[in-house]
Structure formats: C-alpha cells, structure tokens
N, C-alpha and C. Protein backbone atom coordinates (compact mmCIF):
# COMPACT_ATOMS: atom_id res chain seq x y z
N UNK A 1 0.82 -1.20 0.00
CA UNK A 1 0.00 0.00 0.00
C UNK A 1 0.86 1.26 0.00
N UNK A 2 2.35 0.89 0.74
CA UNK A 2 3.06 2.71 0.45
C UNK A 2 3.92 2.64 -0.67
N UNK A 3 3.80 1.18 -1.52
CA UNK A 3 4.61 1.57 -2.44
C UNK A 3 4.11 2.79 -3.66
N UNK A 4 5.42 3.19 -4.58
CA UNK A 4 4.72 4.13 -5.37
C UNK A 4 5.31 4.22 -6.44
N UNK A 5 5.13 4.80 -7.47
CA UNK A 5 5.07 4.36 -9.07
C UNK A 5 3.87 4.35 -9.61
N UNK A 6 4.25 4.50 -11.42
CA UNK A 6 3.21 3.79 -12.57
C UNK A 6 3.94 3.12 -13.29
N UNK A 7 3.05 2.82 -13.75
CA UNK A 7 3.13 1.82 -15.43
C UNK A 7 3.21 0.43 -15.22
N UNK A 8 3.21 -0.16 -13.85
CA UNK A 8 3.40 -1.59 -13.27
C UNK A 8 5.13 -1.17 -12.61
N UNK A 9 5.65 -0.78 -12.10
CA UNK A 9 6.85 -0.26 -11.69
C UNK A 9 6.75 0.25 -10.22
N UNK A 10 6.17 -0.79 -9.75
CA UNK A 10 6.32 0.24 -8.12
C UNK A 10 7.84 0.17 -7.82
N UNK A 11 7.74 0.71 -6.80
CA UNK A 11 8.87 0.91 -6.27
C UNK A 11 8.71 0.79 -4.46
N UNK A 12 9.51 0.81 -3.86
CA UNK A 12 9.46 0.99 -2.28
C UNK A 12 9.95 2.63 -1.87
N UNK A 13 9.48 3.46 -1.34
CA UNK A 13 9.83 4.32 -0.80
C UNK A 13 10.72 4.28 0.29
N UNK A 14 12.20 5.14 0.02
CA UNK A 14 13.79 5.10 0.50
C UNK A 14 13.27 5.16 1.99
N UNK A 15 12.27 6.05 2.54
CA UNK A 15 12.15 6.64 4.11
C UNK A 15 11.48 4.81 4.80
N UNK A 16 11.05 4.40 3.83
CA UNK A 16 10.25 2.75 4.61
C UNK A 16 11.92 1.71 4.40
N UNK A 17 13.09 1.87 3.84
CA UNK A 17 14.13 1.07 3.78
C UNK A 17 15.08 1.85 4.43
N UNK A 18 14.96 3.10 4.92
CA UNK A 18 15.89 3.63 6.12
C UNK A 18 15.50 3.29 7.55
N UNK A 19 14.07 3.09 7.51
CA UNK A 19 13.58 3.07 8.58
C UNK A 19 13.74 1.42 9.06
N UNK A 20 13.92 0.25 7.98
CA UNK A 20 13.94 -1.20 7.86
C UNK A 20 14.63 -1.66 8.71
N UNK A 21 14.56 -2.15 10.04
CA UNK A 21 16.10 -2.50 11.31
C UNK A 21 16.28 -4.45 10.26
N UNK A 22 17.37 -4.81 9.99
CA UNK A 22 18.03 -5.71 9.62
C UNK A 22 18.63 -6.71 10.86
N UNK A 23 18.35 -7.61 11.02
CA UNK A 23 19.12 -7.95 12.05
C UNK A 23 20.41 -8.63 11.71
N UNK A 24 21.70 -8.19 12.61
CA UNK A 24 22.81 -8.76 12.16
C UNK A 24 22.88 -9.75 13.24
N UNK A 25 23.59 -11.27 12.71
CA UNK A 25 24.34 -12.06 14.60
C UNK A 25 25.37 -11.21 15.01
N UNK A 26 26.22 -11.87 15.97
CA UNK A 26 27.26 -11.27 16.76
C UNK A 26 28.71 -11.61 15.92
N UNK A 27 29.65 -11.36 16.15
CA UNK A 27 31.09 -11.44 15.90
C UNK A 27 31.05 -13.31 15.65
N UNK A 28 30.60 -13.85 16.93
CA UNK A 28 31.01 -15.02 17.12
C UNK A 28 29.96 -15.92 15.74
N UNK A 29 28.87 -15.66 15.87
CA UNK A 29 27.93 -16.91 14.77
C UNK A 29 28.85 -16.04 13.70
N UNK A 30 29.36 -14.78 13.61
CA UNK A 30 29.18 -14.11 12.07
C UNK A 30 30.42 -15.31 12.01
N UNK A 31 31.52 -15.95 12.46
CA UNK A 31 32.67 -16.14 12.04
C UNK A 31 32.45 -18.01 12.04
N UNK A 32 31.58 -18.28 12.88
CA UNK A 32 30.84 -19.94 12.47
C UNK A 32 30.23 -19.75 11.33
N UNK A 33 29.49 -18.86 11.01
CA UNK A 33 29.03 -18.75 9.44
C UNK A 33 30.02 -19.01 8.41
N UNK A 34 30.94 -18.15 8.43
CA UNK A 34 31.96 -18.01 7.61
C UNK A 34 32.87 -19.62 7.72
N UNK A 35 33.30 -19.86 8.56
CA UNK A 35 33.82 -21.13 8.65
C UNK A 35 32.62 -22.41 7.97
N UNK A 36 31.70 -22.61 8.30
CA UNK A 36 31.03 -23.34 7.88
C UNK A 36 30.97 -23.46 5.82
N UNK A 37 30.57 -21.81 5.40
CA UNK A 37 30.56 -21.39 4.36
C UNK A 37 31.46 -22.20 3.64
N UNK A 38 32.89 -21.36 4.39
CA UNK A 38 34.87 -22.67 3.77
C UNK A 38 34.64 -23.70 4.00
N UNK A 39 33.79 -23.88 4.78
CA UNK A 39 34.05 -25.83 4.32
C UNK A 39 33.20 -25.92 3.60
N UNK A 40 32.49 -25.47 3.00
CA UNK A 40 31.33 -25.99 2.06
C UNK A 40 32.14 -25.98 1.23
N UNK A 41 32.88 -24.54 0.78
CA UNK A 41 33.33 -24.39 -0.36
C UNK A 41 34.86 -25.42 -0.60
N UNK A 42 35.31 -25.74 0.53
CA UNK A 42 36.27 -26.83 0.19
C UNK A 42 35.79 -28.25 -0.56
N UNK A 43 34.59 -28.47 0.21
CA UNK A 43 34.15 -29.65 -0.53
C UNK A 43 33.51 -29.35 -1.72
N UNK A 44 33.28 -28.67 -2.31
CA UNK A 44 32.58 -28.26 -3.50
C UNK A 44 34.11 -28.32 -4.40
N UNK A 45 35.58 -27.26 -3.82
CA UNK A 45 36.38 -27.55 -4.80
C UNK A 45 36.88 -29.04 -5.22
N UNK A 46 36.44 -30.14 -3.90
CA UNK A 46 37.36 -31.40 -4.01
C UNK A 46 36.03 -32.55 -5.17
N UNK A 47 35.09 -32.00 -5.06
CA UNK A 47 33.93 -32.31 -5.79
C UNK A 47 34.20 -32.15 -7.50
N UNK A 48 34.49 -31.02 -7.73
CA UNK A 48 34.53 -30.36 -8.94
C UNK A 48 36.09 -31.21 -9.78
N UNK A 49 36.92 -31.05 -8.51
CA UNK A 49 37.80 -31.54 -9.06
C UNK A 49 37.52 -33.51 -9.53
N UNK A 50 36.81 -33.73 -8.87
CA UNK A 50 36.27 -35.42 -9.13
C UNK A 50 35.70 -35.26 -10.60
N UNK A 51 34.93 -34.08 -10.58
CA UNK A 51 34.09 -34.37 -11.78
C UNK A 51 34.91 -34.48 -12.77
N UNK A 52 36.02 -32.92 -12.72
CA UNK A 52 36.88 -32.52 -13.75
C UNK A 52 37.44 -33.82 -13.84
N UNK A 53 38.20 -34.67 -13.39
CA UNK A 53 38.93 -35.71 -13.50
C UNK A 53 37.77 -37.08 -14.34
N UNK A 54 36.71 -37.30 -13.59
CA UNK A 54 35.92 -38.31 -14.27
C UNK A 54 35.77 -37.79 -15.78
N UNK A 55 35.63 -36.26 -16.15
CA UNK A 55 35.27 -36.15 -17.44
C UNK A 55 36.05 -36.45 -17.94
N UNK A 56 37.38 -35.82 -17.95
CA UNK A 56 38.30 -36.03 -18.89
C UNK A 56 38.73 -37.30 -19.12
N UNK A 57 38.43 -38.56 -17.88
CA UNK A 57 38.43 -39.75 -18.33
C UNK A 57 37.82 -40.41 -19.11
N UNK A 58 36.46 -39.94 -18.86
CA UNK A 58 35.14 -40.42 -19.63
C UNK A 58 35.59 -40.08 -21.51
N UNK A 59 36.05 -38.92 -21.56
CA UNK A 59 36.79 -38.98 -23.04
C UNK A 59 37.69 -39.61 -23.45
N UNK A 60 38.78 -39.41 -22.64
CA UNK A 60 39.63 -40.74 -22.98
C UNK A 60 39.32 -41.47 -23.26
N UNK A 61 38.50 -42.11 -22.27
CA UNK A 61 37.65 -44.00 -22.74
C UNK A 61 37.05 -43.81 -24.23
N UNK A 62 36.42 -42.70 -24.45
CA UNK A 62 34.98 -42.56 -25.34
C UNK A 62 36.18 -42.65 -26.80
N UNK A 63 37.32 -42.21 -26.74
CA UNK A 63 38.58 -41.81 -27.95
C UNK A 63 39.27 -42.57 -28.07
N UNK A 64 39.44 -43.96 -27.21
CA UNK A 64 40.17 -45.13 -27.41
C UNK A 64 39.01 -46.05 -27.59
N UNK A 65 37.84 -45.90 -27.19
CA UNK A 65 36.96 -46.66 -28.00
C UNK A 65 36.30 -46.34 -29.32
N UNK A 66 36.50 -45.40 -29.32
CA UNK A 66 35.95 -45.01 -31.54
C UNK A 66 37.70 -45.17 -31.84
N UNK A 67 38.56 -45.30 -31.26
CA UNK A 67 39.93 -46.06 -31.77
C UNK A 67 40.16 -47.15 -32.16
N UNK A 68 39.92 -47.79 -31.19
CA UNK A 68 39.87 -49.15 -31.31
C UNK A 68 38.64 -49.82 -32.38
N UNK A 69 37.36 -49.18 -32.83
CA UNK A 69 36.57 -49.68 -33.34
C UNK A 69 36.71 -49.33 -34.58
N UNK A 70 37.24 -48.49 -34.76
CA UNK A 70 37.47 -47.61 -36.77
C UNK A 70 38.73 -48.46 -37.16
N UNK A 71 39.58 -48.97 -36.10
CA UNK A 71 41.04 -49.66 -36.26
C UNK A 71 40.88 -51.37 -36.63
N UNK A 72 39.85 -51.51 -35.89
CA UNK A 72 39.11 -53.04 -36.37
C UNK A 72 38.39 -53.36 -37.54
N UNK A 73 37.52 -52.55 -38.14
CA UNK A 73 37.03 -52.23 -38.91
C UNK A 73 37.78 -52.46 -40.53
C-alpha cells in the first residue's frame, strides 16, 4: 500500500528502507558462518575436481573406443 510508481513499476519508498532495522548475529555466529561457508566451499572444490577428472576420463575411454573400433574395422 506505500509503495509508489506507474506503469506496473512500483517501487518501495527510501524513508520505509531507512527506517527497515536488519538484524545482524554477533562477531562469534558471524565467524561460524563463515567457517562453515569454507568448508562448504572446500568440498565443493574437491567435488569439482572429481568431476573434472571423471570427465576427462570419460573422453579418454569414449577416444580409445571409436579407436579401437574404426582400427578393427
């Protein structure tokens, strides 16, 4: 109801997002957050790297087998 605009374009009025209290945690969750976050993101790099490795195997195999089959042939 206080938003404002036309044309389908509301908008929020700046004085209702100054007035908005955000809540932050403390020092301590902010830095369990963050730790938690790095380990996610560690396992995501050791992940990626599995994949990267399965793909490039998965070609290999896929290039010694149209090798081996055009060579028989």
């Amino acid at each position: 109801s206080q938003m404002t605009g036309t044309a389908g374009q509301k908008r929020v009025p700046k004085r209702i997002l100054e007035d908005y209290k955000i809540p932050v945690p403390g020092k301590t969750i902010q830095k369990r957050i963050c730790q938690k976050i790095e380990s996610r993101f560690s396992v995501i790099d050791k992940l990626e790297e599995t994949v990267d490795s399965a793909l490039f195997e998965a070609d290999r195999l896929r290039k010694s087998i149209l090798k081996s089959t055009f060579e028989a042939a």
